[in-house]
C-alpha atoms as a PDB file:
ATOM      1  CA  UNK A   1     -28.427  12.931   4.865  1.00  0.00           C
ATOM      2  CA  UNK A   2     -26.671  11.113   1.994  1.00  0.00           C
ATOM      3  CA  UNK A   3     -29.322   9.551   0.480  1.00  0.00           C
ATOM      4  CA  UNK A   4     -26.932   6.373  -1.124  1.00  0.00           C
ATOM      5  CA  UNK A   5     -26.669   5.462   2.832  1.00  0.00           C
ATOM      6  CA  UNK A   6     -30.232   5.431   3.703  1.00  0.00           C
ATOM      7  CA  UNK A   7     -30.190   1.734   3.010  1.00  0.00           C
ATOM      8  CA  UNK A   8     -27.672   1.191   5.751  1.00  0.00           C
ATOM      9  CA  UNK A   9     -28.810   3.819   8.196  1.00  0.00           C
ATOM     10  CA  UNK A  10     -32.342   2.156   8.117  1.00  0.00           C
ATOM     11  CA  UNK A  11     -30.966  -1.124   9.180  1.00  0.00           C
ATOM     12  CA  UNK A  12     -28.699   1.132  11.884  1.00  0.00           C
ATOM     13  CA  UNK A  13     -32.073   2.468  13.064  1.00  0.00           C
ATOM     14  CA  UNK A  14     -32.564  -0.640  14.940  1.00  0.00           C
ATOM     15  CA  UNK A  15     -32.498  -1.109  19.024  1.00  0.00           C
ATOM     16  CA  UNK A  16     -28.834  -2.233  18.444  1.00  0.00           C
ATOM     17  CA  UNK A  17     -28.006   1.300  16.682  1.00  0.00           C
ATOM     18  CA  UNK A  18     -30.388   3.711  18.897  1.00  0.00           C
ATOM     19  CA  UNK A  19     -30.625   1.392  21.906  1.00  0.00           C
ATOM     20  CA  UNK A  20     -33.320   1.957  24.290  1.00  0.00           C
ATOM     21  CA  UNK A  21     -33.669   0.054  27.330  1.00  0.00           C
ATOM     22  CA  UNK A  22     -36.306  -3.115  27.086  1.00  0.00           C
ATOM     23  CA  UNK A  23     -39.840  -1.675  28.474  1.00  0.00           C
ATOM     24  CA  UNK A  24     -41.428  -3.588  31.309  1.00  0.00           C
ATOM     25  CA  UNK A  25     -44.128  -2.213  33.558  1.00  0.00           C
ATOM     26  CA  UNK A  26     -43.651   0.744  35.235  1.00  0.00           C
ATOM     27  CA  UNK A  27     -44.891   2.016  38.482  1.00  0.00           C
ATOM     28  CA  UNK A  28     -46.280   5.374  38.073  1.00  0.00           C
ATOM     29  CA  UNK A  29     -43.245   7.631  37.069  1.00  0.00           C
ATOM     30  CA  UNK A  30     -41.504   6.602  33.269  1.00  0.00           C
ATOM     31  CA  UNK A  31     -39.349   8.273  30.982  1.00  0.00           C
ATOM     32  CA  UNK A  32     -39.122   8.168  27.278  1.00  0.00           C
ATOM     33  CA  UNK A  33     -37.194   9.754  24.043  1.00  0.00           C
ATOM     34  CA  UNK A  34     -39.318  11.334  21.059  1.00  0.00           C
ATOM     35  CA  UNK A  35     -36.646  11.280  18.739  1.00  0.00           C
ATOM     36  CA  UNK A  36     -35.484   7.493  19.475  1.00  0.00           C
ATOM     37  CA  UNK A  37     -38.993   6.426  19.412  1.00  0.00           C
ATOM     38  CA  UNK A  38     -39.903   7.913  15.792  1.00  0.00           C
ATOM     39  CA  UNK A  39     -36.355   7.340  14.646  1.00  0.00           C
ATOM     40  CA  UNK A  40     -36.616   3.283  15.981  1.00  0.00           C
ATOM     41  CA  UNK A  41     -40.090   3.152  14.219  1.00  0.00           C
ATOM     42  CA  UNK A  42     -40.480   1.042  10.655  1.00  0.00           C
ATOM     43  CA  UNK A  43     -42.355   3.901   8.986  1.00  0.00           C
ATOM     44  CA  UNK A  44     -39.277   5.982   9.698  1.00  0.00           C
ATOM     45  CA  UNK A  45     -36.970   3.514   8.208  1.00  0.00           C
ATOM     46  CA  UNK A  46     -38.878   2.638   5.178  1.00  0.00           C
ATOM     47  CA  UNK A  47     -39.539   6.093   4.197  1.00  0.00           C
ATOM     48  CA  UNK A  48     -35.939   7.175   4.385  1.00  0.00           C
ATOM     49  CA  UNK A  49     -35.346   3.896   2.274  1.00  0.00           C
ATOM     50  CA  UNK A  50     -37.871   5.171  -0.474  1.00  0.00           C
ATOM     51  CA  UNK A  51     -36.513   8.217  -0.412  1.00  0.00           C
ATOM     52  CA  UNK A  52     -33.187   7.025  -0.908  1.00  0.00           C
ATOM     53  CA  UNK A  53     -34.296   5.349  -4.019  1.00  0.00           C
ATOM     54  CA  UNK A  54     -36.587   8.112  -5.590  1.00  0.00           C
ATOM     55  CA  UNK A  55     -33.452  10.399  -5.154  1.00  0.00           C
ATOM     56  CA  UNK A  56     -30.475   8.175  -5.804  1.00  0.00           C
ATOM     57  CA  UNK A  57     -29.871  10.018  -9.014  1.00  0.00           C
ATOM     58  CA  UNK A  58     -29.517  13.502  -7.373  1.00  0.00           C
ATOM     59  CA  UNK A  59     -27.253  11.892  -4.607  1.00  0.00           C
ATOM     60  CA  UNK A  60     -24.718  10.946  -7.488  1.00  0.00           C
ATOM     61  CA  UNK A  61     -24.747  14.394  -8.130  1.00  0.00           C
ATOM     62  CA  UNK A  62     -24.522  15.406  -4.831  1.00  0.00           C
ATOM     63  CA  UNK A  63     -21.521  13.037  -3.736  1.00  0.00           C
ATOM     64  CA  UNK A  64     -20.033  14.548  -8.159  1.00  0.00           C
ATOM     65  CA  UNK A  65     -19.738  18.426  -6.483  1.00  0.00           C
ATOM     66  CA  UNK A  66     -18.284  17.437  -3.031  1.00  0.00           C
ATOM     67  CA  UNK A  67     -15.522  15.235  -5.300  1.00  0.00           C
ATOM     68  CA  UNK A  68     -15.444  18.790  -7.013  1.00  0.00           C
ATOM     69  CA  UNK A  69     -14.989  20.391  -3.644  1.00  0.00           C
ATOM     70  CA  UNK A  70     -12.291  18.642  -2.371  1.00  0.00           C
ATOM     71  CA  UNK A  71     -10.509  18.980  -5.745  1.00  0.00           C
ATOM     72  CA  UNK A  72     -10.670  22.780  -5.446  1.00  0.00           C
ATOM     73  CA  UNK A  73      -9.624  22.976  -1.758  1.00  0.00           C
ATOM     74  CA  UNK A  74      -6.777  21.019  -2.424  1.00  0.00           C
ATOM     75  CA  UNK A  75      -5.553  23.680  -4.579  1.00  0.00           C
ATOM     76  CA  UNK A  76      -5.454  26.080  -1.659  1.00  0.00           C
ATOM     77  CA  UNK A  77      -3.498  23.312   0.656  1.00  0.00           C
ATOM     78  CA  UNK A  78      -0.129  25.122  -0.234  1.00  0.00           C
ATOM     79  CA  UNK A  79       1.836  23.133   1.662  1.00  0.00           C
ATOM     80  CA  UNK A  80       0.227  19.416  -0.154  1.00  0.00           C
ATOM     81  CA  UNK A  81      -0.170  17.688   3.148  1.00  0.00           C
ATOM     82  CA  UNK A  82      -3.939  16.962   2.347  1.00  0.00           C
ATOM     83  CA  UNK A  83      -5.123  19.201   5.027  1.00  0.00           C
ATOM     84  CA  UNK A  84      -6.719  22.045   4.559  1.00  0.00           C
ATOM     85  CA  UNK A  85      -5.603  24.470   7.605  1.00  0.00           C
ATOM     86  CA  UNK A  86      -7.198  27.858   8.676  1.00  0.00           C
ATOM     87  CA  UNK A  87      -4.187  29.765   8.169  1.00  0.00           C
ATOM     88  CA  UNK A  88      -4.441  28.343   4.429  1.00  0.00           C
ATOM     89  CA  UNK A  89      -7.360  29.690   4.246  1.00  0.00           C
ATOM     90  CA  UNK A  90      -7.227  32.739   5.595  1.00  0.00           C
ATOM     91  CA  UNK A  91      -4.530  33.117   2.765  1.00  0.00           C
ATOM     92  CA  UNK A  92      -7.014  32.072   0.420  1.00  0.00           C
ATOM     93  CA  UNK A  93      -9.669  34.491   1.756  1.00  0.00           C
ATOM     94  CA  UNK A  94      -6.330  37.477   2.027  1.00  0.00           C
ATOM     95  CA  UNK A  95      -5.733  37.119  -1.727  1.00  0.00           C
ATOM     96  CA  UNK A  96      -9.495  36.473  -2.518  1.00  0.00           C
ATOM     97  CA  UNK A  97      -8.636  33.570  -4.412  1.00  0.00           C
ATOM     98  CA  UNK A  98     -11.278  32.616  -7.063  1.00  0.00           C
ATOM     99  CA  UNK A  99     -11.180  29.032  -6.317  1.00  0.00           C
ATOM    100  CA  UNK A 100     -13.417  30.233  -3.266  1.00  0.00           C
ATOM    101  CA  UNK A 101     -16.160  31.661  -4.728  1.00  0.00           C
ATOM    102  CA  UNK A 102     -16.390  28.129  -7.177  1.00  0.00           C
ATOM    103  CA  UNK A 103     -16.179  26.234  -3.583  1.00  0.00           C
ATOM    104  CA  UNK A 104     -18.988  28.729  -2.624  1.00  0.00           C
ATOM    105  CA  UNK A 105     -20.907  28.202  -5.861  1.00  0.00           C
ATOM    106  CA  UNK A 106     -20.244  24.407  -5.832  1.00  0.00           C
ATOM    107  CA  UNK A 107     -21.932  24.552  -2.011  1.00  0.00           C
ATOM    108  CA  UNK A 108     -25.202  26.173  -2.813  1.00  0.00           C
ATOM    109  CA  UNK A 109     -25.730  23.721  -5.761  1.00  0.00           C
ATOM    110  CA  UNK A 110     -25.532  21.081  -3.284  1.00  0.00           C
ATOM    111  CA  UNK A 111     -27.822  22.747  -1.477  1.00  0.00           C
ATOM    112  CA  UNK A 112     -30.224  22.976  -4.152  1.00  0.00           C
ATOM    113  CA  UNK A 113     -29.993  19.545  -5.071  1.00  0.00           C
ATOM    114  CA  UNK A 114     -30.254  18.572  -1.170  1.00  0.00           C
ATOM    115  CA  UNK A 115     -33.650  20.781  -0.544  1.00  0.00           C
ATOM    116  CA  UNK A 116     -36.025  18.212  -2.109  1.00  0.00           C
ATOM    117  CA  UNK A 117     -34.383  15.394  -0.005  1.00  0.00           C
ATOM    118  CA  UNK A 118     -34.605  17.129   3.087  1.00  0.00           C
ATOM    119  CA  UNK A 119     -38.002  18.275   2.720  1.00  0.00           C
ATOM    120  CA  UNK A 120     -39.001  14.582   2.411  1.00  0.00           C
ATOM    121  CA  UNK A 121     -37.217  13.548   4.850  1.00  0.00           C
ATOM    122  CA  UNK A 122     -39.145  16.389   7.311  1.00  0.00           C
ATOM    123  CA  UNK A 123     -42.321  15.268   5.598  1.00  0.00           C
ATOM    124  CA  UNK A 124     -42.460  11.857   6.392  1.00  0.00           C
ATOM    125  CA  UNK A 125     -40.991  12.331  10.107  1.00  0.00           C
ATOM    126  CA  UNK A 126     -43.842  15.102  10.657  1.00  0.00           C
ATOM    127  CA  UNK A 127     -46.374  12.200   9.415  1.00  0.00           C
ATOM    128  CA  UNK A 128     -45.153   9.579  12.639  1.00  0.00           C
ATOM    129  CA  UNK A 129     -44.950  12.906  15.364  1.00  0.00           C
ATOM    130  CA  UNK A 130     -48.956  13.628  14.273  1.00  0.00           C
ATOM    131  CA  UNK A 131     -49.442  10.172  15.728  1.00  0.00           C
ATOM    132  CA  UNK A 132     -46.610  10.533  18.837  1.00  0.00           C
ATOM    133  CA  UNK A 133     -49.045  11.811  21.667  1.00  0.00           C
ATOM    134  CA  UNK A 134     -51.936   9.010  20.915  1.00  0.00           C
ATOM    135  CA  UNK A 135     -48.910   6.124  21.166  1.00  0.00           C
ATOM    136  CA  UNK A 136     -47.689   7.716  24.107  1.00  0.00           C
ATOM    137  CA  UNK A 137     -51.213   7.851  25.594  1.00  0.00           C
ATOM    138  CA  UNK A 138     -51.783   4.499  24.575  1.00  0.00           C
ATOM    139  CA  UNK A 139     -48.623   3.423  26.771  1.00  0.00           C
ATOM    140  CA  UNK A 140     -49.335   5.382  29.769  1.00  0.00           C
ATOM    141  CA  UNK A 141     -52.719   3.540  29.500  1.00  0.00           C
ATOM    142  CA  UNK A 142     -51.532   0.242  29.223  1.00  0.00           C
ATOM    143  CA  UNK A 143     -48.810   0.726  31.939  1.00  0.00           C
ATOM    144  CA  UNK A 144     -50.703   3.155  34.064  1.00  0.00           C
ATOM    145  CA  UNK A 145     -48.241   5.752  34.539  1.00  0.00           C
ATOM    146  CA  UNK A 146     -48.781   8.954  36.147  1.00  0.00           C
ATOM    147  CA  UNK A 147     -45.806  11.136  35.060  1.00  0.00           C
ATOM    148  CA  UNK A 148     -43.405  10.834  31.785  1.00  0.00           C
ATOM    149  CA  UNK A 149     -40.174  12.979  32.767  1.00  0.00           C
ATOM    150  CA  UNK A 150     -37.031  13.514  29.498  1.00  0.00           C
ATOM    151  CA  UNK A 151     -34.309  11.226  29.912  1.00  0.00           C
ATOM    152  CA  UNK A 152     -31.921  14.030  31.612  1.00  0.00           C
ATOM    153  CA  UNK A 153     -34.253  14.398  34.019  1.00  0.00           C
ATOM    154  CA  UNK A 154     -33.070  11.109  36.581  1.00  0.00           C
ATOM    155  CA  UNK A 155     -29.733  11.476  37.713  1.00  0.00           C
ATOM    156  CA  UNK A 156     -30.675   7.525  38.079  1.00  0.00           C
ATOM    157  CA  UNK A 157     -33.243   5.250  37.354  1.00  0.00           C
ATOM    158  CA  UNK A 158     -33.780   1.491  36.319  1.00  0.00           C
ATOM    159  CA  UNK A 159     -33.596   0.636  32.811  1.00  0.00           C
ATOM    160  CA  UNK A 160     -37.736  -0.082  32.978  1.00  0.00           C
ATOM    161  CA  UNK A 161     -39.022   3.194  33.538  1.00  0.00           C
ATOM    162  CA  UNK A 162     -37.929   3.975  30.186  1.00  0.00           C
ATOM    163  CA  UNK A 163     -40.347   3.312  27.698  1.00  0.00           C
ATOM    164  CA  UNK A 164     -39.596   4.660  24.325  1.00  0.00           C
ATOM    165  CA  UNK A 165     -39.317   1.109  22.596  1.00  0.00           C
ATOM    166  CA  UNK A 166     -42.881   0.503  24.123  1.00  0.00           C
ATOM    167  CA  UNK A 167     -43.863   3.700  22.139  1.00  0.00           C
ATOM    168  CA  UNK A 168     -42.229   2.666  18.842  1.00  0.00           C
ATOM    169  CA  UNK A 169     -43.951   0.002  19.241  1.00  0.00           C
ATOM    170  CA  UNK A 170     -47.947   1.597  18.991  1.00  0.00           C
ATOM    171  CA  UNK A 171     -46.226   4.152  16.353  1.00  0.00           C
ATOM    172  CA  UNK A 172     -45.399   0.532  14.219  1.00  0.00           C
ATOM    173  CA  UNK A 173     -48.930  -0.229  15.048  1.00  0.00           C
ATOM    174  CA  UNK A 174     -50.984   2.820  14.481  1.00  0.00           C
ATOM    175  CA  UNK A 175     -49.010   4.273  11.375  1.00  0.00           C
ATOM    176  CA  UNK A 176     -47.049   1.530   9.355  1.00  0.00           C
ATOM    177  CA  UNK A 177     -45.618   3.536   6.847  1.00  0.00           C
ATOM    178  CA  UNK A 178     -46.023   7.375   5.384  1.00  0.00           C
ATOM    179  CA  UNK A 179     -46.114   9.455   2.275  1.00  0.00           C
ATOM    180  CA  UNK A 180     -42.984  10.959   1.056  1.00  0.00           C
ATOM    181  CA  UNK A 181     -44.019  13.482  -1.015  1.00  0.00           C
ATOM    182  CA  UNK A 182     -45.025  17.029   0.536  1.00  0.00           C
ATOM    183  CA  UNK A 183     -48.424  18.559  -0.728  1.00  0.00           C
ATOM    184  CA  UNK A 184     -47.008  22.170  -2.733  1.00  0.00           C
ATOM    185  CA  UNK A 185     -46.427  24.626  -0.671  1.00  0.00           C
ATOM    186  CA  UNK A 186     -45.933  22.531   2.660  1.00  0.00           C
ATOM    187  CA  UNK A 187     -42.993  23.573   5.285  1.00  0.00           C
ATOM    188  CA  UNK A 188     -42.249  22.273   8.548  1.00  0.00           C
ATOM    189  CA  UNK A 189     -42.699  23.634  11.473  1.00  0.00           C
ATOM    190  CA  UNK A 190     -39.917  24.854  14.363  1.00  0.00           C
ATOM    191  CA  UNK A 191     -40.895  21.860  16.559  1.00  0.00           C
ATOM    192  CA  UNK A 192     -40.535  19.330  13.269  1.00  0.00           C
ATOM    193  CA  UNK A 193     -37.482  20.566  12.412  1.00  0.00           C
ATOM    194  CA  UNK A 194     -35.976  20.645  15.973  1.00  0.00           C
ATOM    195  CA  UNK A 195     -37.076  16.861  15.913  1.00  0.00           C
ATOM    196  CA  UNK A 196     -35.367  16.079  12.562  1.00  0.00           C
ATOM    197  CA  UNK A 197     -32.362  17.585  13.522  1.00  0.00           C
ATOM    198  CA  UNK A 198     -32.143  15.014  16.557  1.00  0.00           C
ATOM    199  CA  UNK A 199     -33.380  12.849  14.442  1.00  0.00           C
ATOM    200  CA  UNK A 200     -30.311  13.235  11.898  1.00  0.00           C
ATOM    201  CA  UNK A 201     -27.987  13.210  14.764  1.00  0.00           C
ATOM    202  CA  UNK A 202     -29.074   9.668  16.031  1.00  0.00           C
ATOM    203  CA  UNK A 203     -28.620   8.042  12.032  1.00  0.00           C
ATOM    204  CA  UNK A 204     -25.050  10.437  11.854  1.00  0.00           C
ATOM    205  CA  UNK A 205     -24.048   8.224  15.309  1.00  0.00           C
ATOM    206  CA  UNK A 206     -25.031   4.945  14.214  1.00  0.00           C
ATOM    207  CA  UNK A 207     -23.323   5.676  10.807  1.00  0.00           C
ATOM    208  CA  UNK A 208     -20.063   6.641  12.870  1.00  0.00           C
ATOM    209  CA  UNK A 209     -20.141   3.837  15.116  1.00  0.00           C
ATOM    210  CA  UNK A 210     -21.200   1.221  11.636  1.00  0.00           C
ATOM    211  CA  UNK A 211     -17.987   3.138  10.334  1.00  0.00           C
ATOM    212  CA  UNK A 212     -15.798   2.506  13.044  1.00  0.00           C
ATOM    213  CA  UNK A 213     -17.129  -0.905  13.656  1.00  0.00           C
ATOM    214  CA  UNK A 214     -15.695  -1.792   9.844  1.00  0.00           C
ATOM    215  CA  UNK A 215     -12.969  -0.330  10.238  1.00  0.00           C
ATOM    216  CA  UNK A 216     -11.568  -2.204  13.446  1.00  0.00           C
ATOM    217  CA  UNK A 217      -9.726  -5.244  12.514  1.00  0.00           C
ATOM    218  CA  UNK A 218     -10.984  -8.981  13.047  1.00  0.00           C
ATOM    219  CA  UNK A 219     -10.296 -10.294  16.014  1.00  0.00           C
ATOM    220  CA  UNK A 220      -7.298 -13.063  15.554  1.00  0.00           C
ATOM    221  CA  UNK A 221      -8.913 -16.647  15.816  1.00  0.00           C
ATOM    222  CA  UNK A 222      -8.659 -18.814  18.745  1.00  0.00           C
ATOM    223  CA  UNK A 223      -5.942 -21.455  18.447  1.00  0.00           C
ATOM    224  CA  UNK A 224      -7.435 -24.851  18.423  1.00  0.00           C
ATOM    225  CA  UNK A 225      -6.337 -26.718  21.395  1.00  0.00           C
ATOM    226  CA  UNK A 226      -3.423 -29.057  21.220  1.00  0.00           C
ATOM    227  CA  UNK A 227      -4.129 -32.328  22.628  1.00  0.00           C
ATOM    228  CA  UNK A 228      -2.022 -33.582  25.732  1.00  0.00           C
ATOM    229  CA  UNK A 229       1.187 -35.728  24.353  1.00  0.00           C
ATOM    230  CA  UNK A 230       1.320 -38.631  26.766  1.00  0.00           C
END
């Protein structure tokens, strides 16, 4: 993620940008969204904040090469209509143009510079999922459910059998906020980075929709009302 949004995205991170349906109490059967729930949680949102800030430097550099990037493709948009097109390309690639392999070079330093980020990013999310199972048991307690099904598993069902917002709720509780900074050596493993890539998907909506949201013109004011001429 673009680290010079993570300001934003945190505030997107919000039951307006993820929405959840409103918990009540639940009658045996309830459903419930891992990602939404760590996603929705503070810790989540304040980490991503910090790490915006510890990285904002790198993220200039980042946002520097992909300026770079679209520089050098636009040398291989022949035709100057500001879109790059697969048959351009595959000219490009034909004539093994050297402006690819600077494009490819350009790539895997953002890469580089982007490993650090990401790895805090995975760090901090793996932190909130080590405390996932005793906020969902503390949930199931409280509401006595018998069986939590994925959200795809109800062809219907009404908006309080979900519970994820209940969840977020004992995360906020239980772990309030959570290093950044990996111990050396530490990688994630398949399950944590399955759940960041949801994760990432969920902020890369609510940036879309924030985008599209500013985008979309005011709506014209309502006239005032004339009063009657009698």
């Amino acid at each position: 993620m673009n680290t010079r949004n993570t300001a934003i995205l945190a505030a997107l991170l919000s039951a307006a940008a993820v929405a959840a349906p409103a918990s009540a109490q639940v009658s045996g059967i309830a459903t419930s969204d891992t990602s939404v729930a760590i996603a929705r949680s503070k810790a989540l949102g304040t980490a991503y904040q910090q790490i915006g800030t510890q990285y904002a430097a790198v993220a200039q550099q980042m946002q520097a090469k992909r300026l770079e990037i679209n520089n050098l493709n636009a040398q291989l948009d022949t035709n100057k209509d500001k879109e790059l097109t697969q048959a351009e390309l595959d000219v490009a690639i034909k004539a093994k143009s050297p402006v690819l392999t600077q494009i490819d070079a350009k790539q895997k330093e953002i890469n580089t510079l982007q490993d650090p980020i990401i790895l805090a990013q995975l760090y901090s999310v793996e932190q909130i999922a080590l405390k996932y199972e005793a906020a969902q048991q503390a949930v199931i307690t409280a509401k006595r459910i018998n069986v939590i099904l994925a959200p795809d598993a109800f062809v219907w069902a009404p908006e309080s059998v979900d519970v994820t917002a209940a969840i977020t709720a004992e995360l906020d509780k239980a772990v309030p906020s959570v290093p950044i900074t990996p111990p050396a050596g530490w990688r994630p493993s398949r399950q944590i980075g399955q759940l960041y890539q949801q994760i990432q998907q969920l902020i890369n909506v609510a940036a879309q929709q924030a985008q599209a949201a500013a985008a979309r013109p005011p709506a014209p004011a309502t006239p005032a009302a004339q009063p009657d001429s009698r």
